[in-house]
Protein backbone atom coordinates (compact mmCIF):
# COMPACT_ATOMS: atom_id res chain seq x y z
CA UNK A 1 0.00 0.00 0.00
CA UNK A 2 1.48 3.29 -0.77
CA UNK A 3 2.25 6.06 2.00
CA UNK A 4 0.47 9.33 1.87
CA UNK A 5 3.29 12.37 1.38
CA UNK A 6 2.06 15.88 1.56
CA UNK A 7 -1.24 15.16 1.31
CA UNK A 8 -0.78 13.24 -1.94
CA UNK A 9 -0.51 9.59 -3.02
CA UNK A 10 2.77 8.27 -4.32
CA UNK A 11 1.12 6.95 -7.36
CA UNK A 12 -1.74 9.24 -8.76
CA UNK A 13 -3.87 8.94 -11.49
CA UNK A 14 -3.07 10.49 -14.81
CA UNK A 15 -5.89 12.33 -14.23
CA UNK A 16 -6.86 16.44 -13.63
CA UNK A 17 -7.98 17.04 -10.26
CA UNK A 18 -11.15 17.58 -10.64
CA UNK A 19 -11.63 14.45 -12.18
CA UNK A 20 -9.60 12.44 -9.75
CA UNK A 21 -12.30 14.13 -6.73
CA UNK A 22 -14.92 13.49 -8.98
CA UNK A 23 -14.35 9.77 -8.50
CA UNK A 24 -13.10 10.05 -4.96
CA UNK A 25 -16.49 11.55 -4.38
CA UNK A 26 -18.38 8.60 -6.22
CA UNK A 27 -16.79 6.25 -4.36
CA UNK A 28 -17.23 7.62 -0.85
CA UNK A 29 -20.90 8.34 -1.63
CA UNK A 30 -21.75 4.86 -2.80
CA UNK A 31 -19.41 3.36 -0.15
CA UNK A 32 -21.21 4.80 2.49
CA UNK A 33 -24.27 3.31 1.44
CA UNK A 34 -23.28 -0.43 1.02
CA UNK A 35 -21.75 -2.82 2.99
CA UNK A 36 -19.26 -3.50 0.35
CA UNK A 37 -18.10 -1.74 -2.73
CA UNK A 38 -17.42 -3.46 -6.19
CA UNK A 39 -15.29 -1.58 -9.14
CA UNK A 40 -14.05 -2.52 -11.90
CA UNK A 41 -11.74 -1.08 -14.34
CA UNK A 42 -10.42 -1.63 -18.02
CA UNK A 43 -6.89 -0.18 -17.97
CA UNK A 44 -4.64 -0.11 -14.52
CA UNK A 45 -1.95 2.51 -13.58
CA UNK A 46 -1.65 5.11 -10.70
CA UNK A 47 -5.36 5.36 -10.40
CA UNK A 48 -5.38 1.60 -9.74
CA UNK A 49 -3.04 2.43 -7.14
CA UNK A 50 -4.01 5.30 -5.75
CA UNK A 51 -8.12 4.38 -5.75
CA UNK A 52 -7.59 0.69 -3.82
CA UNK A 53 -5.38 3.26 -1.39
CA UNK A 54 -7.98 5.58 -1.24
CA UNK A 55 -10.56 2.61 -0.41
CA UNK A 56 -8.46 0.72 2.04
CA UNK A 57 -7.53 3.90 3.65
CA UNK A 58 -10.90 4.88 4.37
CA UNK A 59 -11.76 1.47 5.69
CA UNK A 60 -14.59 0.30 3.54
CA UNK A 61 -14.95 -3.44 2.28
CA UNK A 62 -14.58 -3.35 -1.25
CA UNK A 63 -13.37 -5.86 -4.16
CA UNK A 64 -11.52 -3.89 -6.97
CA UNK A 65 -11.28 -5.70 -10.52
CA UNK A 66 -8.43 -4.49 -13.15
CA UNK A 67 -7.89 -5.71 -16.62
CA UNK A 68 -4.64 -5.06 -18.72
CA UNK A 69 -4.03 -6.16 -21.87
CA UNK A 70 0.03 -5.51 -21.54
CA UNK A 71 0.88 -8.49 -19.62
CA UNK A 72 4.48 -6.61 -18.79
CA UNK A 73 2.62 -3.36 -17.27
CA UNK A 74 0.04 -5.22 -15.21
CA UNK A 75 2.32 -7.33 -13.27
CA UNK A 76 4.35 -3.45 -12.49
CA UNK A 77 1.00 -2.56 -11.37
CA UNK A 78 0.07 -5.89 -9.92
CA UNK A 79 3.71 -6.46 -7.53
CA UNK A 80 2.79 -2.31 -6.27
CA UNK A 81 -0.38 -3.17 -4.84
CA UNK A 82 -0.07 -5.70 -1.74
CA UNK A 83 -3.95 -5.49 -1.14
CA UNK A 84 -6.05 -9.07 -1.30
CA UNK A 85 -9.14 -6.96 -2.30
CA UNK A 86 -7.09 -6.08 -5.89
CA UNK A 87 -7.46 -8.44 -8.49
CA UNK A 88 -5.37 -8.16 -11.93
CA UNK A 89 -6.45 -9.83 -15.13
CA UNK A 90 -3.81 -9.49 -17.61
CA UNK A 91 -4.18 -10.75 -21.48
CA UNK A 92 -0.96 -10.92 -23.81
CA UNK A 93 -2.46 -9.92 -27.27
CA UNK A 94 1.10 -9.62 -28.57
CA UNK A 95 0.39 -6.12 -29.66
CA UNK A 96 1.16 -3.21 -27.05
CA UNK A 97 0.40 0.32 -29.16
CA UNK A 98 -2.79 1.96 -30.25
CA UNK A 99 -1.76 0.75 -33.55
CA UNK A 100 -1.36 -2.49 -32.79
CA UNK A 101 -4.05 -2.98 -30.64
CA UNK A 102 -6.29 -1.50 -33.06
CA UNK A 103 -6.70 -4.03 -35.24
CA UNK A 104 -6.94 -7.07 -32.60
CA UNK A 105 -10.43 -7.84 -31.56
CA UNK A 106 -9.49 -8.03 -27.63
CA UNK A 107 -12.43 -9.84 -26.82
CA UNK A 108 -12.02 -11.64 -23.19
CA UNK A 109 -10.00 -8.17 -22.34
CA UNK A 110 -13.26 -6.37 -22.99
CA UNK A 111 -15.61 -8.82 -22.10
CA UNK A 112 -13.79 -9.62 -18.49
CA UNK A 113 -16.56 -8.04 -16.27
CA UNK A 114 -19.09 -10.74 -17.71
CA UNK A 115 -17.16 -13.56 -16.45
CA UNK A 116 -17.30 -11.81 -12.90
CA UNK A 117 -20.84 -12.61 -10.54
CA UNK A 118 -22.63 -9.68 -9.42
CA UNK A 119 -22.89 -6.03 -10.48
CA UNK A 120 -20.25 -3.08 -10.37
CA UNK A 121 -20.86 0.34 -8.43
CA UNK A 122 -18.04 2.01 -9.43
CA UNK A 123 -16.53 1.29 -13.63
CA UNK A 124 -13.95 3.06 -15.03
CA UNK A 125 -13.30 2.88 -18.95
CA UNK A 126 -9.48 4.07 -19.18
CA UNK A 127 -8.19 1.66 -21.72
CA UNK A 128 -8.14 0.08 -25.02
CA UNK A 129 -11.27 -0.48 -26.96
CA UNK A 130 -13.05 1.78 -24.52
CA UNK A 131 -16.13 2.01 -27.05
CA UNK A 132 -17.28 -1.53 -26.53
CA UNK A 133 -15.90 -1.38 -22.73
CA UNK A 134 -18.90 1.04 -22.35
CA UNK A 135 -21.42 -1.29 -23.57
CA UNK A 136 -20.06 -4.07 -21.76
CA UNK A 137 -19.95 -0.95 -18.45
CA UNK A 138 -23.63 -0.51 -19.62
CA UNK A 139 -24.71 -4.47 -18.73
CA UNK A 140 -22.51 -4.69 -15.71
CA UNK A 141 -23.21 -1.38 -13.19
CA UNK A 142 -25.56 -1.68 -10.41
CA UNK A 143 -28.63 0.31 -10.74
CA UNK A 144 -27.03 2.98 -8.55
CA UNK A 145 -23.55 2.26 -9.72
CA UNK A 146 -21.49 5.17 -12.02
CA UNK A 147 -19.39 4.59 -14.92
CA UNK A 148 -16.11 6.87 -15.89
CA UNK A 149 -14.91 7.28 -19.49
CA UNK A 150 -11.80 8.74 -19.24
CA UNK A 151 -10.38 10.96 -22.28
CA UNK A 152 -14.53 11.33 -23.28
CA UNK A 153 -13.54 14.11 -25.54
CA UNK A 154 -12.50 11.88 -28.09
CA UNK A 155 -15.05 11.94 -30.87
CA UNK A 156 -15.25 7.81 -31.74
CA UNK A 157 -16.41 7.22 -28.35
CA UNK A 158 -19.65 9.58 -28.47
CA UNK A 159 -21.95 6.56 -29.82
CA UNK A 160 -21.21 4.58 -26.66
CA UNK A 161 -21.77 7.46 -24.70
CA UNK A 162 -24.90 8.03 -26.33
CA UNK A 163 -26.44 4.85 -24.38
CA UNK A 164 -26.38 6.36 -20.88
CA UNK A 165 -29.36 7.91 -19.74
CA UNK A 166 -27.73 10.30 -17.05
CA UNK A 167 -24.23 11.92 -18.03
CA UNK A 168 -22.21 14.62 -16.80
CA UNK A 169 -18.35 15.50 -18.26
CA UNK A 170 -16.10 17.29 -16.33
CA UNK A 171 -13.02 18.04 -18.41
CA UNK A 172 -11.64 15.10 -20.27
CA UNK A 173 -13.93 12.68 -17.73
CA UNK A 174 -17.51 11.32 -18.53
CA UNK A 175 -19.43 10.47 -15.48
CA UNK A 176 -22.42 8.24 -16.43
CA UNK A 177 -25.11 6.04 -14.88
CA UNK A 178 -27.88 4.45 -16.33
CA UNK A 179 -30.39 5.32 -13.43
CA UNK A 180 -33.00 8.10 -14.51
């Protein structure tokens, strides 16, 4: 578990502030409401870090879900987190740049959530093939859960978007749910 130094995480998302309390704020607000918290998220990095911190230093029960599709990166990500509530699922698609990943269909990367029981409160779409992450996101969140598309600016990811019923973007970050 990382150490807290001046106020900040070691590890922080790659993420503005406002969208990194955003989340934080999701989190605590659906936390404090359940007796456990489930998230999930397509991508992992410093907000993988820095968000199972956040949740074990707060105290709540939670289970936090991660798929990578650079086998390399998610055990980096995997040996920094000593937390038995953090579960990585890495794929090796052979192909590690947009480019490259581009033309691979990815399916059990995108498709990982579905093989998990139960619903997610907390999603967050911050890596490849984030389009069809958010229709998977769409099927999987709890009826009071939120979904996060990070990078929502990006004009190929508008149709997916489109299939929320509740949305709010702050900066670069799409905050969605599919309760009315």
């Amino acid at each position: 578990m990382s150490k807290l130094v001046e106020d900040q995480y070691v590890s922080k998302p790659f993420m503005q502030e406002e969208e990194i309390q955003l989340i934080k704020d999701s989190i605590l607000q659906i936390a404090n409401t359940k007796d456990k918290i489930s998230c999930f998220e397509w991508g992992s990095g410093g907000s993988t870090e820095y968000f199972v911190d956040f949740l074990s230093n707060e105290g709540f029960s939670f289970e936090w879900h991660s798929a990578e599709h650079n086998p390399e990166w998610a055990k980096k990500v995997d040996d920094k987190i000593i937390n038995k509530k953090f579960h990585m699922h890495a794929f090796d698609y052979g192909g590690y740049t947009r480019a490259e990943t581009r033309k691979l269909c990815m399916k059990e990367y995108v498709d990982m959530p579905l093989a998990i029981d139960g619903k997610f409160d907390i999603m967050i779409v911050d890596g490849r093939k984030r389009s069809r992450c958010m229709n998977v996101a769409r099927e999987k969140i709890s009826a009071e859960g939120v979904v996060f598309l990070h990078d929502c600016d990006r004009e190929h990811y508008h149709s997916a978007i489109e299939n929320f019923s509740n949305k709010l973007i702050v900066k670069r970050l799409l905050m969605a749910g599919v309760k009315a």
